[in-house]
PDB file of N, CA and C in Angstrom:
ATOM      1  N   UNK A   1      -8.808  -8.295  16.519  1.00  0.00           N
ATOM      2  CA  UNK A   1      -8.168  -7.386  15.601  1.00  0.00           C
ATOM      3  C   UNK A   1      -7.881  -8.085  14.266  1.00  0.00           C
ATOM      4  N   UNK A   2      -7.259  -9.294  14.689  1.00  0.00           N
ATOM      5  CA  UNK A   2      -7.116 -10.030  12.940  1.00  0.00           C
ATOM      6  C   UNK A   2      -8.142 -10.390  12.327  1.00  0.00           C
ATOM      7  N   UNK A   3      -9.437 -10.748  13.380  1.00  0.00           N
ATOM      8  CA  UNK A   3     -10.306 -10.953  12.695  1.00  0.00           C
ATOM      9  C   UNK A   3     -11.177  -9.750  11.658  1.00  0.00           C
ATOM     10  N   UNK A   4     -10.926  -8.710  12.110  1.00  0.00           N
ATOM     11  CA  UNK A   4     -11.997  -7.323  11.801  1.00  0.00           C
ATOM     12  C   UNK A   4     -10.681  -7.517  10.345  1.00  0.00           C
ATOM     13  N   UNK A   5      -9.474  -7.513  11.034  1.00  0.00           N
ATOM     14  CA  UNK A   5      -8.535  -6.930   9.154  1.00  0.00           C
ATOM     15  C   UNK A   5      -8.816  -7.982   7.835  1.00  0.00           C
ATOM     16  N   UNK A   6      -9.075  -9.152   8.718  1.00  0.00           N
ATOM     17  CA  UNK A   6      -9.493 -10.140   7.525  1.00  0.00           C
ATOM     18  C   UNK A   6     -10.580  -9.572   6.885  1.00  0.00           C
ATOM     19  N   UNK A   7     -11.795  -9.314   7.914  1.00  0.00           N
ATOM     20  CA  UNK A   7     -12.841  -9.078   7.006  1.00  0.00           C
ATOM     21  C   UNK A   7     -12.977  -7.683   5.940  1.00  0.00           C
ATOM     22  N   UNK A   8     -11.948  -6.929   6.880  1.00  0.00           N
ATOM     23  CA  UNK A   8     -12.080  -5.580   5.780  1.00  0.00           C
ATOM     24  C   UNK A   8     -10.996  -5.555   4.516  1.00  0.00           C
ATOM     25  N   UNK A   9     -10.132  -6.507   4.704  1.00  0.00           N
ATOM     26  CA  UNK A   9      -8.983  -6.587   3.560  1.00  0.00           C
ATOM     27  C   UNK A   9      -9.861  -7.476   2.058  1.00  0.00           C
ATOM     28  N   UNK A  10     -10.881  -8.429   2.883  1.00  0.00           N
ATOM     29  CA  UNK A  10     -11.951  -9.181   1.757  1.00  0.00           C
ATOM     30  C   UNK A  10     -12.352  -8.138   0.800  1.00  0.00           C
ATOM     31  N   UNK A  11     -12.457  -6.870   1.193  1.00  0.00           N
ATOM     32  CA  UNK A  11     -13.559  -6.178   0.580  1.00  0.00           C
ATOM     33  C   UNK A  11     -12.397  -4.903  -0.091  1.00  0.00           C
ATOM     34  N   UNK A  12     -11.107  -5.027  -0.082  1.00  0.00           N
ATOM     35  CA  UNK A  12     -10.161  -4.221  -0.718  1.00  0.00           C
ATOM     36  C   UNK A  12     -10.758  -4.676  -2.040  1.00  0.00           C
ATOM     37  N   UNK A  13     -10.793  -3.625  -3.127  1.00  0.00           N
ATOM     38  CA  UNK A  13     -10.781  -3.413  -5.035  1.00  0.00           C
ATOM     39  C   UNK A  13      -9.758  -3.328  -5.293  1.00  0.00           C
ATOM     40  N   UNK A  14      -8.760  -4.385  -5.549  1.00  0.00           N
ATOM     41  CA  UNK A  14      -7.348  -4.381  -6.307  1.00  0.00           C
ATOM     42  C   UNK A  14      -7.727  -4.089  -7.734  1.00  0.00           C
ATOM     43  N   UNK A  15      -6.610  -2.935  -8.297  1.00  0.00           N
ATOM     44  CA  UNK A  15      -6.744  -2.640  -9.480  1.00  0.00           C
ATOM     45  C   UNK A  15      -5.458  -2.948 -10.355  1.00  0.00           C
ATOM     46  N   UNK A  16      -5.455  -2.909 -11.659  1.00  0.00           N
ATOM     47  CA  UNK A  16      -3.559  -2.937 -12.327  1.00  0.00           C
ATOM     48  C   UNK A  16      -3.516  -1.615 -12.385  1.00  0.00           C
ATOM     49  N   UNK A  17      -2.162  -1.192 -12.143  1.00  0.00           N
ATOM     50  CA  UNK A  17      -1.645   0.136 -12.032  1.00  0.00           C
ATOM     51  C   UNK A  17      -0.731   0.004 -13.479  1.00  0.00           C
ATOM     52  N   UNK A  18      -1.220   0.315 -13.891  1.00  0.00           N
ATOM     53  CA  UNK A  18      -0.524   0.033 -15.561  1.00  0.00           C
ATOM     54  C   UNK A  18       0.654   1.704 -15.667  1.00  0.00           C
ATOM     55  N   UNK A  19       0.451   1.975 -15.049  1.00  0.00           N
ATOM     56  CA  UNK A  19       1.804   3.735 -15.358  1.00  0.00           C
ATOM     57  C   UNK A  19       2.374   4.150 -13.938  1.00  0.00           C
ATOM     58  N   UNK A  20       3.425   4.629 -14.042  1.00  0.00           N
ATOM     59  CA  UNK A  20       3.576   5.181 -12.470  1.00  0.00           C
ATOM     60  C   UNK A  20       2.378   6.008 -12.143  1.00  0.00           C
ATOM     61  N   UNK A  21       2.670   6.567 -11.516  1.00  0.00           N
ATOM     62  CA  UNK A  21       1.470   7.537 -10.171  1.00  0.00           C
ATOM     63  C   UNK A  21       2.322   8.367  -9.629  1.00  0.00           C
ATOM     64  N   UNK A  22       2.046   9.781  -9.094  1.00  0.00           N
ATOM     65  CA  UNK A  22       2.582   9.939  -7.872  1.00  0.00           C
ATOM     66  C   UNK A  22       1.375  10.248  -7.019  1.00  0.00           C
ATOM     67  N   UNK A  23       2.083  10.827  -5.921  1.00  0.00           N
ATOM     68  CA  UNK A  23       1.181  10.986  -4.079  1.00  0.00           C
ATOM     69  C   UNK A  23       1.769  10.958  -3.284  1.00  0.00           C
ATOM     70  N   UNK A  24       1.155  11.791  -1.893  1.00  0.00           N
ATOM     71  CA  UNK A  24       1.361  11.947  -1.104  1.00  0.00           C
ATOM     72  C   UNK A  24       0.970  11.207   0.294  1.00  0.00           C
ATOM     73  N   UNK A  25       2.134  10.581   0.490  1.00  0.00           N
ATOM     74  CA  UNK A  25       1.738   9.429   1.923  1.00  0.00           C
ATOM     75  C   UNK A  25       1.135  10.241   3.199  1.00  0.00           C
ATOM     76  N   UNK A  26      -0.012   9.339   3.453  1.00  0.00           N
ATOM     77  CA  UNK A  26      -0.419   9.570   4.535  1.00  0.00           C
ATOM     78  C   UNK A  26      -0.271   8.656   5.671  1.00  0.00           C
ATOM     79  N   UNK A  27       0.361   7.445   5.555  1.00  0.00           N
ATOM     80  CA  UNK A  27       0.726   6.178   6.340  1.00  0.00           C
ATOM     81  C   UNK A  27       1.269   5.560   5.702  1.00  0.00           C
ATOM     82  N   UNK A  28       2.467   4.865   6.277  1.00  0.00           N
ATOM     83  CA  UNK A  28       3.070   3.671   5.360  1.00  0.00           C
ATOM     84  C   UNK A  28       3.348   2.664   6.943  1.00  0.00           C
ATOM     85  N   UNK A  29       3.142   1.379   6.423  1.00  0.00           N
ATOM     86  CA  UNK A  29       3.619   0.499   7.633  1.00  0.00           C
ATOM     87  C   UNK A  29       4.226  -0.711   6.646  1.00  0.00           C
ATOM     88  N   UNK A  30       5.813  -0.465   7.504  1.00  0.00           N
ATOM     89  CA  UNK A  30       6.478  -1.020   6.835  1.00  0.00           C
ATOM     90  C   UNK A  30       6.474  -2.337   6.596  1.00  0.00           C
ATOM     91  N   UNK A  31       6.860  -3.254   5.558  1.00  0.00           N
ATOM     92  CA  UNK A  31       6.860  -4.646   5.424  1.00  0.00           C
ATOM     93  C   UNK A  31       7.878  -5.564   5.880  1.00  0.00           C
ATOM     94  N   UNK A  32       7.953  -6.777   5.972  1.00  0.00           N
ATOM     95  CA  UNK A  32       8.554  -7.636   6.227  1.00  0.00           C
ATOM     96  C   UNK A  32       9.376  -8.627   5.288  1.00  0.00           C
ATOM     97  N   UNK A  33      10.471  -8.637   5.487  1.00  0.00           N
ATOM     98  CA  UNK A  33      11.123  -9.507   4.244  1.00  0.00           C
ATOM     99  C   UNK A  33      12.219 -10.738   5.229  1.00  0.00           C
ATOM    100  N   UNK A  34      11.275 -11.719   5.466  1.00  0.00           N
ATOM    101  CA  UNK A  34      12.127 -12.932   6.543  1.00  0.00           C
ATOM    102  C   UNK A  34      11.629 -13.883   5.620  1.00  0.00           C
ATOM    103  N   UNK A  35      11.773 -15.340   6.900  1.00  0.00           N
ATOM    104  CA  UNK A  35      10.591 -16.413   6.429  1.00  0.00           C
ATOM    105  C   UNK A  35       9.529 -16.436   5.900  1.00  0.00           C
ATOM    106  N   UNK A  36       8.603 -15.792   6.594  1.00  0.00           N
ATOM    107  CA  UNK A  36       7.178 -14.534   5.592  1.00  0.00           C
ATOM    108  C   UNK A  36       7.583 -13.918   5.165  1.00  0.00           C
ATOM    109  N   UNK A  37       7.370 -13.185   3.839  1.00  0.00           N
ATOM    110  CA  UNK A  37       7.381 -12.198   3.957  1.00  0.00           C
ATOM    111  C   UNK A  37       5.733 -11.600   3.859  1.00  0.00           C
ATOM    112  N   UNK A  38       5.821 -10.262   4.469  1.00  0.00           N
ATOM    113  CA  UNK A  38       4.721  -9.179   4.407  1.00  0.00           C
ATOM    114  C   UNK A  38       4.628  -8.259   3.751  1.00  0.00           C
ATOM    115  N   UNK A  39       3.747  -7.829   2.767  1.00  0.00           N
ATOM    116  CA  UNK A  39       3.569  -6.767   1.892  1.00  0.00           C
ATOM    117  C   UNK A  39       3.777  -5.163   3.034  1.00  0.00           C
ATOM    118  N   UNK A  40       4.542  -4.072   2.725  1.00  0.00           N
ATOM    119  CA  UNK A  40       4.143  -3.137   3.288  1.00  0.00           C
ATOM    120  C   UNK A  40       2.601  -2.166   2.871  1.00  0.00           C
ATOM    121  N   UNK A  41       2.448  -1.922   3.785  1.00  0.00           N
ATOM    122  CA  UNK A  41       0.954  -1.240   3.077  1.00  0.00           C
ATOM    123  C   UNK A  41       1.122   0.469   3.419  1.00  0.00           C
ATOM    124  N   UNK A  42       1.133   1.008   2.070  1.00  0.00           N
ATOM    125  CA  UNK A  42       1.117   2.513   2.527  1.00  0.00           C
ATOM    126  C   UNK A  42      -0.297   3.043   2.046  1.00  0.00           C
ATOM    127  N   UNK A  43      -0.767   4.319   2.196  1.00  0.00           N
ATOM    128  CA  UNK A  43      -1.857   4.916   1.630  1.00  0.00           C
ATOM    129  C   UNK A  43      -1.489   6.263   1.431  1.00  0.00           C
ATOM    130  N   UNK A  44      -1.571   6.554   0.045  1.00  0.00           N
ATOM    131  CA  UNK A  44      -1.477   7.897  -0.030  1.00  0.00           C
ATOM    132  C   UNK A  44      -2.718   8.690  -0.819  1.00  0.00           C
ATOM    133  N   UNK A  45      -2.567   9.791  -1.064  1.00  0.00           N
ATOM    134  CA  UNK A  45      -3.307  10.939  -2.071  1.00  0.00           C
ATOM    135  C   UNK A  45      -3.139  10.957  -2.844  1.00  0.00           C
ATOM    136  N   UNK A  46      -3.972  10.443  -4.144  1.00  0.00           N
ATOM    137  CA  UNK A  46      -4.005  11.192  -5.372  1.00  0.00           C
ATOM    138  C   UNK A  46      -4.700  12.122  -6.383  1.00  0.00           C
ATOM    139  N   UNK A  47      -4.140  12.886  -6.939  1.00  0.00           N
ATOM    140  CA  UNK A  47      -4.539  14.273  -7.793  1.00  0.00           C
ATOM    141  C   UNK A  47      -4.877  14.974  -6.564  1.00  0.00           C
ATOM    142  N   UNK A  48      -5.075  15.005  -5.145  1.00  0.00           N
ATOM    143  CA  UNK A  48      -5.410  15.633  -3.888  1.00  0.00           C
ATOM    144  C   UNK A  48      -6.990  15.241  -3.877  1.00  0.00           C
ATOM    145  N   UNK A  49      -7.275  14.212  -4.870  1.00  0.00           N
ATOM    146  CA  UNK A  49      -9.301  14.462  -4.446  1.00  0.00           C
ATOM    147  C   UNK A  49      -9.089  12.449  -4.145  1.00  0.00           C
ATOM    148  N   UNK A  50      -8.443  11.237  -4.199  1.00  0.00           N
ATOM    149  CA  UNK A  50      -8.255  10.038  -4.765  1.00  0.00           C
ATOM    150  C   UNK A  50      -7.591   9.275  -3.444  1.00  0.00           C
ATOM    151  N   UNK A  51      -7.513   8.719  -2.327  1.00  0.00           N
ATOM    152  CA  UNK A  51      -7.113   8.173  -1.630  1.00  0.00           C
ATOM    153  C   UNK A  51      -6.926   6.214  -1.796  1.00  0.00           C
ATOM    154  N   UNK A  52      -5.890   5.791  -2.214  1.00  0.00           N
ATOM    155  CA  UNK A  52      -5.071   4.267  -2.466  1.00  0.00           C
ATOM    156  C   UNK A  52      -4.456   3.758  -1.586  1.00  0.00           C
ATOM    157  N   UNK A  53      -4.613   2.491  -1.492  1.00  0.00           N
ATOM    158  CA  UNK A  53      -3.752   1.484  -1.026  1.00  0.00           C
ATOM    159  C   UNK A  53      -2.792   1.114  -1.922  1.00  0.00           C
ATOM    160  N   UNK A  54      -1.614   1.057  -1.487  1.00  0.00           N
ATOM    161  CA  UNK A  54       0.036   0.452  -2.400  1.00  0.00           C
ATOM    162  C   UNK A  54       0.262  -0.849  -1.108  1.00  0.00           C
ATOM    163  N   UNK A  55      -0.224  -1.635  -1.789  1.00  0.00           N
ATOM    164  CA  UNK A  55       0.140  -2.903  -1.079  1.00  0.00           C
ATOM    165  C   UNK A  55       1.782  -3.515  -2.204  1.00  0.00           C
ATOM    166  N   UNK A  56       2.707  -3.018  -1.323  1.00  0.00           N
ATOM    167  CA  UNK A  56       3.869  -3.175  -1.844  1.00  0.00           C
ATOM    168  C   UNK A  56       4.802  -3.981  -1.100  1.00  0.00           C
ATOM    169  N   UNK A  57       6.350  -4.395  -2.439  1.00  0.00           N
ATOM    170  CA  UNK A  57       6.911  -5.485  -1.858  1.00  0.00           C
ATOM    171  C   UNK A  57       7.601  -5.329  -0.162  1.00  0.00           C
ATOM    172  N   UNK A  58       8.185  -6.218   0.435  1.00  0.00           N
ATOM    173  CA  UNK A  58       8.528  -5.873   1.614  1.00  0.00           C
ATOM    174  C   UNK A  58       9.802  -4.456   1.153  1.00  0.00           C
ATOM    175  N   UNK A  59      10.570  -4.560   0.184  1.00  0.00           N
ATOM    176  CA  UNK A  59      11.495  -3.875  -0.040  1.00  0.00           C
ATOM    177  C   UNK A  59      11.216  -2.589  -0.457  1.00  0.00           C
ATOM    178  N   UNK A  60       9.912  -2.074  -0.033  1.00  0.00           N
ATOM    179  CA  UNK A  60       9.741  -0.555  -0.730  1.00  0.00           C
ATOM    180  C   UNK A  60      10.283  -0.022   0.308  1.00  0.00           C
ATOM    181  N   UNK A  61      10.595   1.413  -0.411  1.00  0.00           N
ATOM    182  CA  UNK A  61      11.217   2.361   0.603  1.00  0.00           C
ATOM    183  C   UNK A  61      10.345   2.566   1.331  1.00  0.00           C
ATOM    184  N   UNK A  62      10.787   2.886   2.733  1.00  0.00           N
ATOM    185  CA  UNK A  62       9.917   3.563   3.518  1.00  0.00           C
ATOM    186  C   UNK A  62      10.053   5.091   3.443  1.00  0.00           C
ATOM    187  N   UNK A  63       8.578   5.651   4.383  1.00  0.00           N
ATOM    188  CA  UNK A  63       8.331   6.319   3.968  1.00  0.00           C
ATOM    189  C   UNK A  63       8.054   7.377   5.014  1.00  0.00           C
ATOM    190  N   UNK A  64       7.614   8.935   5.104  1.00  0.00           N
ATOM    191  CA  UNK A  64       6.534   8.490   6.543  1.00  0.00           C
ATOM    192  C   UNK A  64       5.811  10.074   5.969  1.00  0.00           C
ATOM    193  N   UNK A  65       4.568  10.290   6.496  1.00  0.00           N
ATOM    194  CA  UNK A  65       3.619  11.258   6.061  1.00  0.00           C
ATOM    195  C   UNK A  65       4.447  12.367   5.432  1.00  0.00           C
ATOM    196  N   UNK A  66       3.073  12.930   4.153  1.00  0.00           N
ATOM    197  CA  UNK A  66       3.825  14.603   4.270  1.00  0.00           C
ATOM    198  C   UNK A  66       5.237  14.027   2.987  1.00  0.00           C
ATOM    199  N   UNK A  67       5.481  12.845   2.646  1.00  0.00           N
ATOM    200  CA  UNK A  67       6.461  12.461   1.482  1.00  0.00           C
ATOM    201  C   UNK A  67       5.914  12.644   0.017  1.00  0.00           C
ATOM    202  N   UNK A  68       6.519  12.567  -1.019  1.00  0.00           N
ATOM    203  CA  UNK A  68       5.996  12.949  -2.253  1.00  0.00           C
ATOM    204  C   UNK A  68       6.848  11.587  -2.712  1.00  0.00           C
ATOM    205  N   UNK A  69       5.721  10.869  -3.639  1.00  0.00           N
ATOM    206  CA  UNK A  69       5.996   9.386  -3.863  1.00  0.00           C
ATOM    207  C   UNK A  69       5.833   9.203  -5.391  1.00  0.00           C
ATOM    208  N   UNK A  70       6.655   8.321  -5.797  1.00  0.00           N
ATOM    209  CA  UNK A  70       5.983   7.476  -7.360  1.00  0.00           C
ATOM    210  C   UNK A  70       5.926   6.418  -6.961  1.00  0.00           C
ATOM    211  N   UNK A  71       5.018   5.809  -7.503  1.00  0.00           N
ATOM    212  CA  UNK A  71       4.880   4.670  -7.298  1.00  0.00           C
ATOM    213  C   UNK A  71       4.564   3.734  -8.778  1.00  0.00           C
ATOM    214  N   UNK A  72       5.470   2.796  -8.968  1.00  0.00           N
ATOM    215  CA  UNK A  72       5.674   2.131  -9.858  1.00  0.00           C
ATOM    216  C   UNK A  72       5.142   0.893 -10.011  1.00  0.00           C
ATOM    217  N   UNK A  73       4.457   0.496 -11.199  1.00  0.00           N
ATOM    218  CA  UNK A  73       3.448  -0.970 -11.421  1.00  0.00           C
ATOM    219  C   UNK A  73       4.456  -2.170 -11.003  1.00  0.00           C
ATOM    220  N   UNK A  74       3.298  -3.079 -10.034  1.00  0.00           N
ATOM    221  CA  UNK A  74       4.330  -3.968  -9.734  1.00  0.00           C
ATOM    222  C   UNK A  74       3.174  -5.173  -9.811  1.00  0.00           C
ATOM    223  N   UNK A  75       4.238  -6.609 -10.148  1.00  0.00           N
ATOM    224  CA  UNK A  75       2.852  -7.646 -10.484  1.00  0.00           C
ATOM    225  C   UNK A  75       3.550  -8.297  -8.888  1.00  0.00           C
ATOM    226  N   UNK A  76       2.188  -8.529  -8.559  1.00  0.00           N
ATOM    227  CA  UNK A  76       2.387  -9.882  -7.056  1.00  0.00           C
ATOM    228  C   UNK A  76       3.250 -10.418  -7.326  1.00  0.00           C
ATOM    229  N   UNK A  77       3.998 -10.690  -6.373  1.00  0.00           N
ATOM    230  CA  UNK A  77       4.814 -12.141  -6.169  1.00  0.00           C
ATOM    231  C   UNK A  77       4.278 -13.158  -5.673  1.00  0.00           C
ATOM    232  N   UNK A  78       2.411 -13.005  -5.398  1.00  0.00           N
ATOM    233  CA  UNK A  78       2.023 -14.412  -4.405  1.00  0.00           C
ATOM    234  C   UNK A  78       1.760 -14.261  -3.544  1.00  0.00           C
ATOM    235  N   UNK A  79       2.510 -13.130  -2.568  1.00  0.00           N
ATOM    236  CA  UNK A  79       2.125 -12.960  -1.668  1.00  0.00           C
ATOM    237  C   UNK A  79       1.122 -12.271  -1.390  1.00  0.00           C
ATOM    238  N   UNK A  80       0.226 -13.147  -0.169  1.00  0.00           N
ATOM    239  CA  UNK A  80      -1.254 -12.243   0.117  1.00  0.00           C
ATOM    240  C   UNK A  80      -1.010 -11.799   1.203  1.00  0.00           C
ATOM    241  N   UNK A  81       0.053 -11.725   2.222  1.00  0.00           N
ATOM    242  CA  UNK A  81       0.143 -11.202   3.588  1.00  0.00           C
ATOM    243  C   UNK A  81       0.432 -10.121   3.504  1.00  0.00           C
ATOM    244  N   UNK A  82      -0.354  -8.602   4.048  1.00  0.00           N
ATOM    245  CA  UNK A  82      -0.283  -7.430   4.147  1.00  0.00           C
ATOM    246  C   UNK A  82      -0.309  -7.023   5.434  1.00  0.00           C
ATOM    247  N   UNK A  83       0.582  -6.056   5.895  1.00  0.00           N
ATOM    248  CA  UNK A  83       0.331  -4.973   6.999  1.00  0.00           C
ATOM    249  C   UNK A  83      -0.573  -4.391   7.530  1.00  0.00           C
ATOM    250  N   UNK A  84      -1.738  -4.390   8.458  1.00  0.00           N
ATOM    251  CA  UNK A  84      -2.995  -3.702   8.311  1.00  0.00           C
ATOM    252  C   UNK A  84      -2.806  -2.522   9.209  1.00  0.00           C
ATOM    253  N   UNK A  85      -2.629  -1.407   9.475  1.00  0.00           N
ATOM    254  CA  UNK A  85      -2.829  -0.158   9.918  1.00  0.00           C
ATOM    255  C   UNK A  85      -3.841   0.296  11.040  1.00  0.00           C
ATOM    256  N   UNK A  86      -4.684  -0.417  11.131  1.00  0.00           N
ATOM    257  CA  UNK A  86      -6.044  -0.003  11.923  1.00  0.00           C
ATOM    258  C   UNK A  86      -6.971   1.209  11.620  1.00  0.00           C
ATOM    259  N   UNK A  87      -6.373   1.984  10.985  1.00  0.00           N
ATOM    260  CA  UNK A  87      -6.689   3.426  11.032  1.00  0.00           C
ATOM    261  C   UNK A  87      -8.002   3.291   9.665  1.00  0.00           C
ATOM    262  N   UNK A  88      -6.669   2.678   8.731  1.00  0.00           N
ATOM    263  CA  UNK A  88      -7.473   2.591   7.341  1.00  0.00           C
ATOM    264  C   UNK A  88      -8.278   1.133   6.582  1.00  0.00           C
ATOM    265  N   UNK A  89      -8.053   0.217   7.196  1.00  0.00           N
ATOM    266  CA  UNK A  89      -8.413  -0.791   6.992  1.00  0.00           C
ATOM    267  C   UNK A  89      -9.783  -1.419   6.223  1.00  0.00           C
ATOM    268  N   UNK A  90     -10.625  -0.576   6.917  1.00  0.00           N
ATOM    269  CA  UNK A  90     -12.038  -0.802   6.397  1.00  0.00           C
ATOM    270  C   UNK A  90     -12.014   0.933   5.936  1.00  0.00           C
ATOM    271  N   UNK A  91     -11.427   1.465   5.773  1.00  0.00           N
ATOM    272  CA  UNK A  91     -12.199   2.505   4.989  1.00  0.00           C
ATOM    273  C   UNK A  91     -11.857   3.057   3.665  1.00  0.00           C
ATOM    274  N   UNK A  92     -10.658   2.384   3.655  1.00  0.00           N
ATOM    275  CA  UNK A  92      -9.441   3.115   1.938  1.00  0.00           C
ATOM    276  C   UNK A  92      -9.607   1.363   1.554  1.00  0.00           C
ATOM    277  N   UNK A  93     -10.626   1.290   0.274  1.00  0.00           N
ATOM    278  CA  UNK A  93     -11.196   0.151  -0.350  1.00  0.00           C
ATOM    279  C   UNK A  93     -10.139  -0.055  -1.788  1.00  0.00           C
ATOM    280  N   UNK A  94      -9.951   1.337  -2.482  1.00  0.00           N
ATOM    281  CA  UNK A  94      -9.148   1.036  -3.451  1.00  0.00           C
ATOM    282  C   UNK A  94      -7.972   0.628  -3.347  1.00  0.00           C
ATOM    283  N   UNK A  95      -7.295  -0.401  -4.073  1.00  0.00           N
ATOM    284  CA  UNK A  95      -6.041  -1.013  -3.414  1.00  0.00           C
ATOM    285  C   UNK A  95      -5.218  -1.647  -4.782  1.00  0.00           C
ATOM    286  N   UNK A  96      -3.800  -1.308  -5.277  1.00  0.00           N
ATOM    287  CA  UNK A  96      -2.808  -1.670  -6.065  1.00  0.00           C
ATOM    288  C   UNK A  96      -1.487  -2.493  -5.533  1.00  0.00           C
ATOM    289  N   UNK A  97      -1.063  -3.214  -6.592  1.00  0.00           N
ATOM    290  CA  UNK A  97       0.385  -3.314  -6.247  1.00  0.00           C
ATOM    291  C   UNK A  97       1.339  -2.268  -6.395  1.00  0.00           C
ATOM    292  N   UNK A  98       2.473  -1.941  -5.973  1.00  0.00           N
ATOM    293  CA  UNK A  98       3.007  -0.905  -7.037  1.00  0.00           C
ATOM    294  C   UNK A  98       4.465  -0.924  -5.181  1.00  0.00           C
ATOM    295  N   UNK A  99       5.464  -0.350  -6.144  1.00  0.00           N
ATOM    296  CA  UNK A  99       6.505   0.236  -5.720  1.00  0.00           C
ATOM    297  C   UNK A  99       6.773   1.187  -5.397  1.00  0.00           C
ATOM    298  N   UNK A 100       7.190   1.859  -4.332  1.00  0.00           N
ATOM    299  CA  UNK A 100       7.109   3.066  -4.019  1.00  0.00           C
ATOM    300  C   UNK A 100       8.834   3.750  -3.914  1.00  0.00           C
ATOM    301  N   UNK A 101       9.019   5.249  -4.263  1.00  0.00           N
ATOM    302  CA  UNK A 101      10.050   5.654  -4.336  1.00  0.00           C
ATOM    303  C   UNK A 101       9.961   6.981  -4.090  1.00  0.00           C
ATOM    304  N   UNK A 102      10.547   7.648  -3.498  1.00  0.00           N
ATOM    305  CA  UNK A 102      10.436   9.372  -2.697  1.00  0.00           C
ATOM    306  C   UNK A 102      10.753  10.295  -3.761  1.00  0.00           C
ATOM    307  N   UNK A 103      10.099  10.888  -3.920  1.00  0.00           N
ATOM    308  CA  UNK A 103      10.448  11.918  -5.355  1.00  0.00           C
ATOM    309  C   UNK A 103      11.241  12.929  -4.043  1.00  0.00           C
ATOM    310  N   UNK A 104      12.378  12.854  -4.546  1.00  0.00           N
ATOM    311  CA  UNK A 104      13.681  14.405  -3.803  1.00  0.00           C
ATOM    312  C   UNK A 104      13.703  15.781  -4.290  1.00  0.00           C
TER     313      UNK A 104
END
């Protein structure tokens, strides 16, 4: 299993998210903020045709499907350890930093 996420996380297209965003989560798995910390990794919808990775800090809100999100430009802290999902791993290639927050 770690081996398949290594190889499909190689092939993530990190982009700069230079403006907020919003979208709609379709998975979020939450991150870790200890000794490691772990990026949480969510994936949501955008404009409804655009499917992203928000490889975000451990401290984003969580989230869970069916949420309406902004997500805000965020620069790495360094960290390369991410959450992998199984579901989406090798198939949602586009991938940002960014912060996530529940539009109410």
């Amino acid at each position: 299993m770690a081996e398949t996420f290594g190889k499909c996380k190689a092939k993530w297209q990190y982009f700069k998210l230079t403006q907020p965003i919003k979208g709609v989560v379709i998975l979020h798995t939450k991150g870790y903020c200890g000794y490691f910390h772990i990026h949480a990794n969510t994936i949501i919808i955008v404009n409804k045709t655009d499917t992203i990775r928000i490889d975000g800090p451990c401290y984003t809100e969580n989230t869970v499907p069916s949420d309406s999100v902004l997500v805000s430009p965020y620069e790495t802290d360094g960290v390369t350890g991410a959450i992998g999902d199984l579901k989406y791993d090798c198939t949602i290639k586009k991938t940002c930093y960014g912060i996530i927050a529940k539009i109410k």
